[in-house]
Protein backbone atom coordinates (compact mmCIF):
# COMPACT_ATOMS: atom_id res chain seq x y z
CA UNK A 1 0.00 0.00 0.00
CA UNK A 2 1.07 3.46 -1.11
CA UNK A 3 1.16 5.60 2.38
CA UNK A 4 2.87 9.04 0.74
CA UNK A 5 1.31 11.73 -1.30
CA UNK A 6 3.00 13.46 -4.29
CA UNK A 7 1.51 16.53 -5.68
CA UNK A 8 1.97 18.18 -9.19
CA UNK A 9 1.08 21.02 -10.98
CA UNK A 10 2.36 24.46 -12.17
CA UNK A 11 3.66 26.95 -9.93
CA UNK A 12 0.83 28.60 -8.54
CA UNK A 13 -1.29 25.69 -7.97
CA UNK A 14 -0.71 25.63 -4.21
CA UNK A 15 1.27 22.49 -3.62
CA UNK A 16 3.28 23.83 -1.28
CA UNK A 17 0.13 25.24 0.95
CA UNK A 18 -1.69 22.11 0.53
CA UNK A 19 1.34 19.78 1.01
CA UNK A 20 1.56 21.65 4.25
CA UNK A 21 -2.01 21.51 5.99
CA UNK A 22 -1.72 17.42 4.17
CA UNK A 23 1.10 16.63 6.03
CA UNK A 24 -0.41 18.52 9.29
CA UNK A 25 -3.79 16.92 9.06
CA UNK A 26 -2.30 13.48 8.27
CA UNK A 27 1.06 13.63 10.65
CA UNK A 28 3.21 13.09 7.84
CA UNK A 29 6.67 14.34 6.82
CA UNK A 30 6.49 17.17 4.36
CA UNK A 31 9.31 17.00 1.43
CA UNK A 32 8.99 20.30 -0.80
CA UNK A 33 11.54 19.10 -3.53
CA UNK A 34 12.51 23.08 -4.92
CA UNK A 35 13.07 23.34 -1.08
CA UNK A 36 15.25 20.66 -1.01
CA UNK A 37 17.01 21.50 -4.47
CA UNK A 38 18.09 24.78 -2.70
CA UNK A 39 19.20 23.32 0.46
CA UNK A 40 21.64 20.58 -1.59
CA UNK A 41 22.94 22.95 -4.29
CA UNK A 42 23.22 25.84 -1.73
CA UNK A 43 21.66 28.29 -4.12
CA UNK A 44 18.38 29.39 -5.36
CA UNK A 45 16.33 27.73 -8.17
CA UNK A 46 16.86 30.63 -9.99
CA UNK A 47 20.44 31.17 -9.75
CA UNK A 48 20.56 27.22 -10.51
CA UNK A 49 18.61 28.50 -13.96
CA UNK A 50 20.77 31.63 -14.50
CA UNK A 51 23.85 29.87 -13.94
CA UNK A 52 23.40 26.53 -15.32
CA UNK A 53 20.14 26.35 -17.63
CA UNK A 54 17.23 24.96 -17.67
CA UNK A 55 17.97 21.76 -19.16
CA UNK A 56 20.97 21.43 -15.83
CA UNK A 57 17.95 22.72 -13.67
CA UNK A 58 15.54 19.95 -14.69
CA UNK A 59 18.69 17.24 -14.45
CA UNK A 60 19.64 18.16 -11.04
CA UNK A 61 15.47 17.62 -10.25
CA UNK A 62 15.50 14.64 -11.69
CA UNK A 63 18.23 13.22 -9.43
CA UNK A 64 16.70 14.84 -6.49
CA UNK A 65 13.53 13.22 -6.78
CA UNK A 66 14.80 9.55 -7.66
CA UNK A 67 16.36 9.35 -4.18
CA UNK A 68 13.19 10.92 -1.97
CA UNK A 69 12.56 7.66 0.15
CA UNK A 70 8.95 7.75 0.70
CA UNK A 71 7.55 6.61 4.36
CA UNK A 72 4.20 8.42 5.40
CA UNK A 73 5.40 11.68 2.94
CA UNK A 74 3.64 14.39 1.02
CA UNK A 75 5.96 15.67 -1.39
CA UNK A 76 5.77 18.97 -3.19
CA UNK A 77 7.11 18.76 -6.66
CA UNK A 78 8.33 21.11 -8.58
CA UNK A 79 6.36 22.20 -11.82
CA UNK A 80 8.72 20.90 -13.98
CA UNK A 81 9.27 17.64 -12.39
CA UNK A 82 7.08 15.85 -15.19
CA UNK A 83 9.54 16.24 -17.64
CA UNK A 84 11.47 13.29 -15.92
CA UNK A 85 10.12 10.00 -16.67
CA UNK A 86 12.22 8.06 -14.38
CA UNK A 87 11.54 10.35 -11.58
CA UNK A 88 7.81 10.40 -12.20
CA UNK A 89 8.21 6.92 -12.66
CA UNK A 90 9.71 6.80 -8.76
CA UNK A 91 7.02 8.85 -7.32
CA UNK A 92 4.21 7.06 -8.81
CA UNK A 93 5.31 3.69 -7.44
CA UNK A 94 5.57 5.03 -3.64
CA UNK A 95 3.32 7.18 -3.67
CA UNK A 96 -0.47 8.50 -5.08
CA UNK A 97 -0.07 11.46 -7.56
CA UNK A 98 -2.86 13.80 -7.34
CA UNK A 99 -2.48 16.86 -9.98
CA UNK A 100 -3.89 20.41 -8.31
CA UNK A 101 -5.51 21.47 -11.54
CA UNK A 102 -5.90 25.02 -12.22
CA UNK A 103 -6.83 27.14 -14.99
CA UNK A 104 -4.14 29.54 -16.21
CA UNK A 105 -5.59 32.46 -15.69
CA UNK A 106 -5.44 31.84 -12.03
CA UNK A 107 -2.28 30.61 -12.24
CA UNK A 108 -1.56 34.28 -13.89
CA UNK A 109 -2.87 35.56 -10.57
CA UNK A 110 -1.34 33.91 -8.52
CA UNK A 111 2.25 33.93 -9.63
CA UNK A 112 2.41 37.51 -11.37
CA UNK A 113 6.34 37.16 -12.22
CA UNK A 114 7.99 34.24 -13.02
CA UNK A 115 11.03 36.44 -13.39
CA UNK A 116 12.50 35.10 -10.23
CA UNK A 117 10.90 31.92 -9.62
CA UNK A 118 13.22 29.53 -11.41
CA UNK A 119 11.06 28.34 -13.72
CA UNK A 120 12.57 25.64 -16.28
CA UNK A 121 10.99 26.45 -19.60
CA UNK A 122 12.75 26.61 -22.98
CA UNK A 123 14.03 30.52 -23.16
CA UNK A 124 11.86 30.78 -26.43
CA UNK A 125 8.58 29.12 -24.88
CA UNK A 126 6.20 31.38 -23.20
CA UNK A 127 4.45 30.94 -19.69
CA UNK A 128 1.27 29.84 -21.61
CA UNK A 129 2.97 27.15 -24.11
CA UNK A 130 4.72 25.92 -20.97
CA UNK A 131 1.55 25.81 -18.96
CA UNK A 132 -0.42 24.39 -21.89
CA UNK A 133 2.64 21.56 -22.47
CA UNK A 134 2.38 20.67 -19.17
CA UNK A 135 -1.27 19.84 -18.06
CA UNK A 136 -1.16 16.95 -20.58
CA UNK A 137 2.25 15.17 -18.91
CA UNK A 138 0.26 16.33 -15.10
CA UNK A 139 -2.54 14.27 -16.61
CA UNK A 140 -0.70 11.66 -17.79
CA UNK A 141 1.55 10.94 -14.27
CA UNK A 142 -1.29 11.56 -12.11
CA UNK A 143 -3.56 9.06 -10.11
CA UNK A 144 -5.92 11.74 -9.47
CA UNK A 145 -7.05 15.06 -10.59
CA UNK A 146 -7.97 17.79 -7.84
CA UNK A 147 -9.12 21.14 -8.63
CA UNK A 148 -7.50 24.00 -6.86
CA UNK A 149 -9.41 27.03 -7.53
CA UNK A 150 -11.17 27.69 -4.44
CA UNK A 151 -9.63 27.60 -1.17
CA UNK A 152 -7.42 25.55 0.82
CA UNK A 153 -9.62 23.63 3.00
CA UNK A 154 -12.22 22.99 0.28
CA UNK A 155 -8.66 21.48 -2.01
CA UNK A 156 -7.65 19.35 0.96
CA UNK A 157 -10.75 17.94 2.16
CA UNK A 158 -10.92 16.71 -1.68
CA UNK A 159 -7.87 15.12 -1.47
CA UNK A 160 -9.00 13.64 1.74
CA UNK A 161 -11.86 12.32 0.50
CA UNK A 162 -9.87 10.32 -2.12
CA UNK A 163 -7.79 8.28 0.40
């Protein structure tokens, strides 16, 4: 039996606040992987980005996220994580992969700038191609589908209800 929870979505779909009151409500450990990126590599996502590249930035994710041992976790992926097969292939078998679904205009909203957020995207691809490449690889590595648009407790209790 799968006893962790692994969410996904783009940045601004709250799986950092909902990974949170999860873990909380549940008494599990919390894992935000961009969290733990930082902490490793001893510098911001972004500086990772500025520094290295994207394509280095999603690599180094990767690698992070194979090695997460999962035991009564919620882990908060990063947006981009879905562009790893073999890590989503790791977090699917410990753990059930809900995607926080939300529409992109909230997403817009939500995350103003993505100037400083070290977001891996393709310098020539804009926040909506990225967004709109995306949902269909969320949708593809996900167990479940919640929909984050109206607020936290309404998104958790969902997720809740699903276990």
């Amino acid at each position: 039996m799968k006893n962790s929870i692994s969410l996904i979505g783009m940045a601004g779909a709250g799986k950092s606040s909902v990974g949170k009151d999860l873990a909380n409500k549940l008494d599990f450990k919390l894992i935000d992987s961009d969290a733990l990126i930082e902490s490793q590599y001893g510098k911001s996502l972004q500086n990772i980005l500025d520094d290295e590249g994207y394509i280095k930035l999603r690599e180094i994710e990767n690698l992070v996220l194979k090695n997460i041992h999962f035991n009564k976790t919620i882990l908060s992926t990063g947006g981009s994580a879905v562009y790893s097969d073999e890590a989503m292939q790791h977090i699917q078998q410990n753990s059930k992969v809900i995607f926080l679904e939300v529409p992109f205009d909230q997403i817009l909203e939500r995350v103003p700038s993505f100037l400083n957020r070290g977001f891996a995207k393709s310098p020539t691809q804009s926040i909506e191609d990225a967004f709109l490449e995306r949902q269909g690889l969320y949708k593809e590595y996900s167990h479940y589908t919640v929909s984050n648009t109206k607020d936290l407790h309404s998104c958790v209790s969902e997720i809740l209800k699903l276990l």
